[in-house]
Protein backbone atom coordinates (compact mmCIF):
# COMPACT_ATOMS: atom_id res chain seq x y z
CA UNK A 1 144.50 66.59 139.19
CA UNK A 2 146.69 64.76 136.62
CA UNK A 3 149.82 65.38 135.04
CA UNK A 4 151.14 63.95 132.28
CA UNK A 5 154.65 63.92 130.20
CA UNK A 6 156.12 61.35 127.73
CA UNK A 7 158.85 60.35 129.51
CA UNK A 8 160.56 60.87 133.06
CA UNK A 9 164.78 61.13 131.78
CA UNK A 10 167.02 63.41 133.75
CA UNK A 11 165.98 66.49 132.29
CA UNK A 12 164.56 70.01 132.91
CA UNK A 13 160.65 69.66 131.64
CA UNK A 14 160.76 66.28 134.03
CA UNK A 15 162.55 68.14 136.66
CA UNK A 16 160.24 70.89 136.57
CA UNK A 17 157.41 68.52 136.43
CA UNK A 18 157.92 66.32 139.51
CA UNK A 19 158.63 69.25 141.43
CA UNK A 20 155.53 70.54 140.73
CA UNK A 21 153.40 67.35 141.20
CA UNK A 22 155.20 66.99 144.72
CA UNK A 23 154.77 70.79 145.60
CA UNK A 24 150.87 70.64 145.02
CA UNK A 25 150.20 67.44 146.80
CA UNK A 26 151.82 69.66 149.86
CA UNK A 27 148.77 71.91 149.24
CA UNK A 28 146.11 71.70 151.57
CA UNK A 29 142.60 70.70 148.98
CA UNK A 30 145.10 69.10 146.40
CA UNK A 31 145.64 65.65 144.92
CA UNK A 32 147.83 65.12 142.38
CA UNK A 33 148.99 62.27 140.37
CA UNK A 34 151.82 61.71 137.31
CA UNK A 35 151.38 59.65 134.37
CA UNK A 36 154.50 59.02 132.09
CA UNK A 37 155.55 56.24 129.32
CA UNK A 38 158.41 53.92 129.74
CA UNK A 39 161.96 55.94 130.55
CA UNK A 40 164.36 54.97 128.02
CA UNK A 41 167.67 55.93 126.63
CA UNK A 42 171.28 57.10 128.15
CA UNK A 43 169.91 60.49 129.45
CA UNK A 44 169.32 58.45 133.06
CA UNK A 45 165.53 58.54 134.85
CA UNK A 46 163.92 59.68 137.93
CA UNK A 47 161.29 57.50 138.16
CA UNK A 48 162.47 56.06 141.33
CA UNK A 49 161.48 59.70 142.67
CA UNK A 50 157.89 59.11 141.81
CA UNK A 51 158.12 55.51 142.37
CA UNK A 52 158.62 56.67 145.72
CA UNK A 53 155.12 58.53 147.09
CA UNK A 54 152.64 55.72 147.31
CA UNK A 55 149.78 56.80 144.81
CA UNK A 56 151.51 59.09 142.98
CA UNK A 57 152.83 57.47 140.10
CA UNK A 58 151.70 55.53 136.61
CA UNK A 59 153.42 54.23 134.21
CA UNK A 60 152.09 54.24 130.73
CA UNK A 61 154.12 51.47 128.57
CA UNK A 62 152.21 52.81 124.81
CA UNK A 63 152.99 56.40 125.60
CA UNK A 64 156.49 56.50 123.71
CA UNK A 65 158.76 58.91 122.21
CA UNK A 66 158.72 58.09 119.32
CA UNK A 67 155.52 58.40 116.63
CA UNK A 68 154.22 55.06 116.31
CA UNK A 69 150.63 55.34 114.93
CA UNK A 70 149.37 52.06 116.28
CA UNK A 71 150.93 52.31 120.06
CA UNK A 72 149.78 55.96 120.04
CA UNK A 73 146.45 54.80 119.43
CA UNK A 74 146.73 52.41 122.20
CA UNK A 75 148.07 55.42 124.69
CA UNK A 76 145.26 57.89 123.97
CA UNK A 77 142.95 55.29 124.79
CA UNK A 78 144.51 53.99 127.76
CA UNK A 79 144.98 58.08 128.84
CA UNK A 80 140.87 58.58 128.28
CA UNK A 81 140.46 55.61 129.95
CA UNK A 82 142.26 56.49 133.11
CA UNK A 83 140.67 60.07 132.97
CA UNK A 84 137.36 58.55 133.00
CA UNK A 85 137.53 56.49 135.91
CA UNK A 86 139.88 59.03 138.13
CA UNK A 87 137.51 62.04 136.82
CA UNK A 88 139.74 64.46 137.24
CA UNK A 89 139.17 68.35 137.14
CA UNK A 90 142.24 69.39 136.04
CA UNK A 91 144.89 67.55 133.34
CA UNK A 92 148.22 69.14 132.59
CA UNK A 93 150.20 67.91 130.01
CA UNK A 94 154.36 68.45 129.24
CA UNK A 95 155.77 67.70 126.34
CA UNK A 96 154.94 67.03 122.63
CA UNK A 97 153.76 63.72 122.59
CA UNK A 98 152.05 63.64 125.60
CA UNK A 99 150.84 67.16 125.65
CA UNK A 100 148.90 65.92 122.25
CA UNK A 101 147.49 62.70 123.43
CA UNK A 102 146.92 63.85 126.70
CA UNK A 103 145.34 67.12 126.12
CA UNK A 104 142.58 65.02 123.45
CA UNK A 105 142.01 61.83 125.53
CA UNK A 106 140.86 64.53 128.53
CA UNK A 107 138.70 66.03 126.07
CA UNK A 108 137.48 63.17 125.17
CA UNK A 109 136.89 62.27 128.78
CA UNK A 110 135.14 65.31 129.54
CA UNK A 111 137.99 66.63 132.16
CA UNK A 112 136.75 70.25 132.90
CA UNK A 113 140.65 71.86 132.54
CA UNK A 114 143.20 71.40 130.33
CA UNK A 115 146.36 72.89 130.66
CA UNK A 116 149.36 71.69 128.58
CA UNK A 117 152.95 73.45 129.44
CA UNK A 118 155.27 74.88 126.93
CA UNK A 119 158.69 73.84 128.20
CA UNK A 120 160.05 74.49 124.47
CA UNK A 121 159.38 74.52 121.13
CA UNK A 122 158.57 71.61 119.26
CA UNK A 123 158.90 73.14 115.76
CA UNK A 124 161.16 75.64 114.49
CA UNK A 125 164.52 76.15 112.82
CA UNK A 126 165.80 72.63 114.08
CA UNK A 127 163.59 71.16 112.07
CA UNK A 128 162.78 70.00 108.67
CA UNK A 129 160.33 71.71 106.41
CA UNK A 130 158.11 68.48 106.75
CA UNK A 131 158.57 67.62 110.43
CA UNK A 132 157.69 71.72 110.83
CA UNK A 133 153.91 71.21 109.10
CA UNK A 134 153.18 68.24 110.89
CA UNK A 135 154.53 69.65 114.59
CA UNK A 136 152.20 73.33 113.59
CA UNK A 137 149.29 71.04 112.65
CA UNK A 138 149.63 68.83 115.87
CA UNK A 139 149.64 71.77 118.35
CA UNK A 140 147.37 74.04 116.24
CA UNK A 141 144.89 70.89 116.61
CA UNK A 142 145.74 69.92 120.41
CA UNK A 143 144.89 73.93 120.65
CA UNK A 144 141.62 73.58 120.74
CA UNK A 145 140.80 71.53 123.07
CA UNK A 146 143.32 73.64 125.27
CA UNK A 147 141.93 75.49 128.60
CA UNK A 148 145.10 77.51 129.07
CA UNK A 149 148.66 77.36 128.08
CA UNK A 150 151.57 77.58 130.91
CA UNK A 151 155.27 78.82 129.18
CA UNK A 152 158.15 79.04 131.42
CA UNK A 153 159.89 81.76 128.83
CA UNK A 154 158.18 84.68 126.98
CA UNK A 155 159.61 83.74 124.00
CA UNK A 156 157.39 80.05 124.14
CA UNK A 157 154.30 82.77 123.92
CA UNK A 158 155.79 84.42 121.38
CA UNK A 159 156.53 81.72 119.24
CA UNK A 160 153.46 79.75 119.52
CA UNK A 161 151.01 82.66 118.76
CA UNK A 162 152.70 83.96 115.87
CA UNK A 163 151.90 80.16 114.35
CA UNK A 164 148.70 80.23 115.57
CA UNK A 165 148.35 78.23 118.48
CA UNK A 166 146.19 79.60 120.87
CA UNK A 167 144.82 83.65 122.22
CA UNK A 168 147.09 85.78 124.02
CA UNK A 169 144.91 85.59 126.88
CA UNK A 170 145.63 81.57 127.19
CA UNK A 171 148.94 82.25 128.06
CA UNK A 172 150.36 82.53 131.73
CA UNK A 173 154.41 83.21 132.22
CA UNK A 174 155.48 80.37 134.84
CA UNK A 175 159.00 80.31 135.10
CA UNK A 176 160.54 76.82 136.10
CA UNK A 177 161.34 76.91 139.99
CA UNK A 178 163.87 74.72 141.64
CA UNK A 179 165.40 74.17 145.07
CA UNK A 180 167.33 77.37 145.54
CA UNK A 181 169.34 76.10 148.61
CA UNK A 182 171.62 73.68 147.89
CA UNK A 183 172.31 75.86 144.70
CA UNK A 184 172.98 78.99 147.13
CA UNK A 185 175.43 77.08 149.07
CA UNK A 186 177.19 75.57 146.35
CA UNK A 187 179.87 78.52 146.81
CA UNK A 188 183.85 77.04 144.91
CA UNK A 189 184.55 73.82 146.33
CA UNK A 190 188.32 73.47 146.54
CA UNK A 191 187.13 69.15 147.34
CA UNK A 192 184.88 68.87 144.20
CA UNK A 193 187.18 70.56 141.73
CA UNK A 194 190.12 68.03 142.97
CA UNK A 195 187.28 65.30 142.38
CA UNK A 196 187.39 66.34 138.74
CA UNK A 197 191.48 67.50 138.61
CA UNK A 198 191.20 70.69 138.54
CA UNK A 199 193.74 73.26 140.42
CA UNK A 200 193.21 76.29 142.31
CA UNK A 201 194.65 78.61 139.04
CA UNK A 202 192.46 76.63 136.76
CA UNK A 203 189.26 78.46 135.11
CA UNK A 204 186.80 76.26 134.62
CA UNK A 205 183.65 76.48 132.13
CA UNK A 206 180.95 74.40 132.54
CA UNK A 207 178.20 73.13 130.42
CA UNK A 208 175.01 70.80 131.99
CA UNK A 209 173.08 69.14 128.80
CA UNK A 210 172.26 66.14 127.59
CA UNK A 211 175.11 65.16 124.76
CA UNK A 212 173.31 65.27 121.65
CA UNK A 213 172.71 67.50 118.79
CA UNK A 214 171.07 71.16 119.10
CA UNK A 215 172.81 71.63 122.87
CA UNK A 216 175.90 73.42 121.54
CA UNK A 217 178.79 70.94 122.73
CA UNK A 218 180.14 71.43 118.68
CA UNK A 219 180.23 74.62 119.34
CA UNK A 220 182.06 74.64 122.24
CA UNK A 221 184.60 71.99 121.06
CA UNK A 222 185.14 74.09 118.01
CA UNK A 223 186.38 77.13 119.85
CA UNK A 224 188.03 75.33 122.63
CA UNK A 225 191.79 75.44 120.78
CA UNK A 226 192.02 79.05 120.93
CA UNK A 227 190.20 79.73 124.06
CA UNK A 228 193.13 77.30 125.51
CA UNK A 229 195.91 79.48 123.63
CA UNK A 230 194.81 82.55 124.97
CA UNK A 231 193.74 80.90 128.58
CA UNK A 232 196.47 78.24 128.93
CA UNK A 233 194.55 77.51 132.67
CA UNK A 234 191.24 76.80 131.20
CA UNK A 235 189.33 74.19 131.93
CA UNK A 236 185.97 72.59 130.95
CA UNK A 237 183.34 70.13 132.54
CA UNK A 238 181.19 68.53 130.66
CA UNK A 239 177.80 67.35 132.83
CA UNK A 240 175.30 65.17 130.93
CA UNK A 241 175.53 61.59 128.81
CA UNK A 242 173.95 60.98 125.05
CA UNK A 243 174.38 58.83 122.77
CA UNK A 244 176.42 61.51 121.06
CA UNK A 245 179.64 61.22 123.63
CA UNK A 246 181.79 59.18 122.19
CA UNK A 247 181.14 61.65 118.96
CA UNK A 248 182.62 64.55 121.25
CA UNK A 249 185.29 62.63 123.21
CA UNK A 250 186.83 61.55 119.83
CA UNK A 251 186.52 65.17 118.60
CA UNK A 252 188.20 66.32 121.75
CA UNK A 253 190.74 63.77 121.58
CA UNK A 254 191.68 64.61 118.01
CA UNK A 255 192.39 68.20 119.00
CA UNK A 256 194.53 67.23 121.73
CA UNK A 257 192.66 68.62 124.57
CA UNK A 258 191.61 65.51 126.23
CA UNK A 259 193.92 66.65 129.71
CA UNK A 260 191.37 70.32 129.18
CA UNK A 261 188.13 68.58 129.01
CA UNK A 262 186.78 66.45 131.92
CA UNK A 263 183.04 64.30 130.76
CA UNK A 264 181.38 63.96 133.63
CA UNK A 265 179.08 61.95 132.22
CA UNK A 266 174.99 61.61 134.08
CA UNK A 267 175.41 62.48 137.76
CA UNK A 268 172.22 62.01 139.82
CA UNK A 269 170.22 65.49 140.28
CA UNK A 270 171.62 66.08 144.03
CA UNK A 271 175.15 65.82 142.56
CA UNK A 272 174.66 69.24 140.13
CA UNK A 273 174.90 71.68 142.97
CA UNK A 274 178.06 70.39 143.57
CA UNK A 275 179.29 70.44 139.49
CA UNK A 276 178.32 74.21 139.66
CA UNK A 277 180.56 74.89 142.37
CA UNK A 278 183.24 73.42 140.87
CA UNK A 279 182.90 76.05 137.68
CA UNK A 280 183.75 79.32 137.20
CA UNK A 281 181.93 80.09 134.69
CA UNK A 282 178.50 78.09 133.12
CA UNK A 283 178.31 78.28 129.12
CA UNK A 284 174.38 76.90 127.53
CA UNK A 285 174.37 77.13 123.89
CA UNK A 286 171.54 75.26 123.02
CA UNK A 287 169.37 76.14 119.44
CA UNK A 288 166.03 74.84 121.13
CA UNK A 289 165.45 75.47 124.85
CA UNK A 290 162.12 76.95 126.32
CA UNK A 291 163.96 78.61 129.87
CA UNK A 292 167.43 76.25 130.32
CA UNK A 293 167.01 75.75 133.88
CA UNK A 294 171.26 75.37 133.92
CA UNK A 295 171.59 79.45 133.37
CA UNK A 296 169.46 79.71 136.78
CA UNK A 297 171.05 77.21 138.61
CA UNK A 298 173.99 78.64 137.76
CA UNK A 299 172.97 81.84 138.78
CA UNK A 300 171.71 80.90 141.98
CA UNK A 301 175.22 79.53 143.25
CA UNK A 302 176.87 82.75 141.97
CA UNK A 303 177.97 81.62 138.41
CA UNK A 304 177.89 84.18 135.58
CA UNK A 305 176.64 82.70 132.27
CA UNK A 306 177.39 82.69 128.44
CA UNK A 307 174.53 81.68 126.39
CA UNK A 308 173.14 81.79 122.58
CA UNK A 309 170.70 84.45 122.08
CA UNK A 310 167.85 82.01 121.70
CA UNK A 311 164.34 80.92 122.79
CA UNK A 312 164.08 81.92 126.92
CA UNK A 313 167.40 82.23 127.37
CA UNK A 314 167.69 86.29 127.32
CA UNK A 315 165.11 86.23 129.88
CA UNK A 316 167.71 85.01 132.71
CA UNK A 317 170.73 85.88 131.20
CA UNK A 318 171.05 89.86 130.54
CA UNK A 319 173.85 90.75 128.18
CA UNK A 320 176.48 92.62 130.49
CA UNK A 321 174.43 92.12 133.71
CA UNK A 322 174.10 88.58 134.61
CA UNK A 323 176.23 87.04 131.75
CA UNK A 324 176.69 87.51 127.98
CA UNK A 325 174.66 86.87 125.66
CA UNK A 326 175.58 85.56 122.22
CA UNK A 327 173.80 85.69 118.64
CA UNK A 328 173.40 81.89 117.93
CA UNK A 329 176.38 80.78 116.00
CA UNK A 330 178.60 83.81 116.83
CA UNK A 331 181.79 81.74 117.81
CA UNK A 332 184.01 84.79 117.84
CA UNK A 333 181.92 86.38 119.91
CA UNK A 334 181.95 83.45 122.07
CA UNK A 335 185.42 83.22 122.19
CA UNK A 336 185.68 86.82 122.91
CA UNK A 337 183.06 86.68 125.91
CA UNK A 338 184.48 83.40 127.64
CA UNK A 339 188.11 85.28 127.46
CA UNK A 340 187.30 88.33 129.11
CA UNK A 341 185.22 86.23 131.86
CA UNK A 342 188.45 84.27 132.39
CA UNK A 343 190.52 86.78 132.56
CA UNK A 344 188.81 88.94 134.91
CA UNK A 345 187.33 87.27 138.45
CA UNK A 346 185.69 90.94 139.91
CA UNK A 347 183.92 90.82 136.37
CA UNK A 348 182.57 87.16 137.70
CA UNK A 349 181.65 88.21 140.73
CA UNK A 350 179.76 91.18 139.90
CA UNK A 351 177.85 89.06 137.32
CA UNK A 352 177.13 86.50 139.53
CA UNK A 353 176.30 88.35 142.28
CA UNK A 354 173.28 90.42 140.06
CA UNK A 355 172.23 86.98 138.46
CA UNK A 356 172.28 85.80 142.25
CA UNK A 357 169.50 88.21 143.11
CA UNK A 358 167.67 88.14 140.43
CA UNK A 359 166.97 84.13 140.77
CA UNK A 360 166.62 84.51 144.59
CA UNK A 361 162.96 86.57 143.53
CA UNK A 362 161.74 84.37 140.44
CA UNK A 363 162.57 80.71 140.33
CA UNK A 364 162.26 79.52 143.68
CA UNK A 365 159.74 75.86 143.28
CA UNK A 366 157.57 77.63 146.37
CA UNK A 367 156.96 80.50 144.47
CA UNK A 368 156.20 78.30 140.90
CA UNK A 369 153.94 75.85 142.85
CA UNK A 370 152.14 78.53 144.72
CA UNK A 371 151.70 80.26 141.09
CA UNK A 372 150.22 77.05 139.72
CA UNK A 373 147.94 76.62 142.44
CA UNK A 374 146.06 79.70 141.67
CA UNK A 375 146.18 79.32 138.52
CA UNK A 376 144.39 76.00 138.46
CA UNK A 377 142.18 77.43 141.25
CA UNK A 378 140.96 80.62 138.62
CA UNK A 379 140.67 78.24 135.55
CA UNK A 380 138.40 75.73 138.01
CA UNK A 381 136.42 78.69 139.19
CA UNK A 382 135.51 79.88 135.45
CA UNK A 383 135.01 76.43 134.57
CA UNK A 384 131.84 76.58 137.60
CA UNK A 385 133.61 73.77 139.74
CA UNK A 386 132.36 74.35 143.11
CA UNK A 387 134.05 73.19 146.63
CA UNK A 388 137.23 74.05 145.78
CA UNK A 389 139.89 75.26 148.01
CA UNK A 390 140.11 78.92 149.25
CA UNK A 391 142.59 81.26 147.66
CA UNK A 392 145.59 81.48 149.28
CA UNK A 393 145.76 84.26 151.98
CA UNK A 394 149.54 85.59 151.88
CA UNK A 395 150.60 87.40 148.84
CA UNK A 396 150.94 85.02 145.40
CA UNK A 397 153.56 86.62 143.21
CA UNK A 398 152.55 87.08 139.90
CA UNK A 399 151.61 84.07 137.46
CA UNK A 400 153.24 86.20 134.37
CA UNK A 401 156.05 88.84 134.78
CA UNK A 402 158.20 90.57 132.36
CA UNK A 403 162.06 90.22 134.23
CA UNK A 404 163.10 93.27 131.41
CA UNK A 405 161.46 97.02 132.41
């Protein structure tokens, strides 16, 4: 099988989809290769992950971010092309541009299955009126040529049906696993938090995005004076790099907070476990996120979360259980939430400790590979491929769930 995503920058969707090229060449009856464009801009790349595995890697210089009529004509031909000659029987696609190009050059190539992931919306409220028609038209179109649709949040489902992309029977739930362990042993670490100058007494709220516009960091900034008035001790650490830092650094800087608010900056992916430890408390207030992996790595190593009511996010953090959650916007209620959390360490705890358990059952990468697998294995079998592996004999846990009775 092939997968295929635009671009391999430190981010979630990549994340998600290395782990899950690596997981299934583990599986006895798989192959499994990655195609991606050039990695570009500040966000960092893990291409030297996949660089690594002889065989498993190609880089696909016209597949680019950006829409460039001419170069994406070159990149769906050079996609059919390699399709053709590695014939194989499944593709799965990530990401706009390459879930469009790739999902029509495997038609085109006759691949058998086609499954394109949904690791967040590519249209919605972020967007203009005109960039809204054309995004629709693009997936309503890539549609149908579409096998089946993965989403790692119920809301992706949601969203895309009521436009008209796809049958609610295309649709499989496959929430975005990760390694649990170092996460579960990334308990406080007294050596980490002096790495970034914090003290004991200090409460420290995190926040692990890319710094750019729709992830929330305004928001954050804007309600930073008076979270520091009521919560002299308060800290935050900012994890991630844009090209929209030096926006926030001035911003900080101009409200006098620059000894509050530590930038990080892009730490390499084994380095995050270690960032979470060092918070108290994770904040994610992005307007366009399928599932942000952040709220369950956060969870995992204890952390209760604050988040905007938006997209997937609901589905990991429940208001008053494992976190707060937020209507999009609300920075009173923000305020309000990220006080109380301060203020209160058994509150933490308690939330942690349920968001703990809940990501211990659903988001381990074992448990989203092993979904995959049989996934791919039922689409192949009504598809009449024949000498395919068996089913897997222990216990799969369910390819869609609903976390909310």
């Amino acid at each position: 099988m092939t997968h295929v995503i635009t671009r391999l920058i430190v981010g979630g969707a990549q994340e998600n989809t290395i782990a899950t090229v690596l997981g299934l060449r583990t599986q006895p009856g798989f192959s499994a290769t990655l195609l991606a464009g050039p990695t570009t801009g500040p966000e960092g790349s893990l291409e030297s992950i996949v660089r690594a595995v002889p065989g498993l890697f190609i880089r696909l210089d016209p597949l680019v971010r950006p829409i460039v009529p001419w170069q994406d004509a070159r990149a769906w031909r050079a996609l059919a092309r390699c399709f053709r000659q590695t014939q194989p029987h499944v593709v799965h696609t990530h990401s706009g541009k390459a879930g469009v190009l790739g999902r029509w050059a495997a038609h085109a190539a006759r691949v058998p299955v086609i499954v394109h992931t949904i690791h967040g919306p590519s249209f919605g409220p972020f967007q203009g009126p005109i960039s809204n028609i054309l995004f629709r038209s693009a997936e309503r179109s890539a549609a149908r040529v579409t096998t089946h649709f993965v989403v790692v949040a119920d809301a992706m489902r949601t969203q895309y049906l009521a436009a008209g992309i796809g049958r609610p029977d295309q649709y499989t739930r496959v929430p975005s696993g990760f390694d649990l362990d170092p996460f579960l042993a990334a308990a406080t670490s007294t050596a980490w938090r002096s790495r970034f100058g914090f003290k004991p007494d200090h409460c420290v709220v995190g926040k692990i995005a890319r710094l750019f516009r729709h992830k929330g960091h305004d928001d954050l900034i804007a309600v930073m004076p008076a979270l520091v008035r009521a919560c002299p001790a308060m800290r935050f650490l900012l994890v991630g790099d844009g090209v929209w830092r030096a926006r926030f650094e001035r911003q900080v800087r101009d409200l006098g907070l620059a000894k509050h608010v530590v930038f990080a900056g892009l730490v390499p992916p084994a380095d995050v476990p270690h960032c979470v430890g060092a918070m108290d408390i994770l904040v994610h207030l992005s307007r366009r996120e399928g599932l942000p992996r952040a709220l369950p790595q956060a969870m995992a190593a204890g952390k209760p979360v604050v988040a905007f009511d938006c997209d997937g996010a609901s589905e990991v953090c429940r208001d008053a259980e494992t976190g707060f959650l937020v209507p999009p916007g609300d920075l009173r209620q923000l305020e309000e939430r990220l006080i109380r959390l301060a203020r209160d360490a058994n509150l933490r705890h308690h939330l942690g400790s349920a968001g703990q358990t809940l990501v211990r059952r659903e988001f381990g990468v074992d448990t989203m590979v092993l979904r995959l697998r049989e996934l791919y294995l039922d689409l192949a079998r009504q598809a009449g491929l024949t000498g395919l592996p068996p089913v897997s004999t222990t216990n799969p846990p369910p390819a869609s769930f609903h976390p909310n009775p």
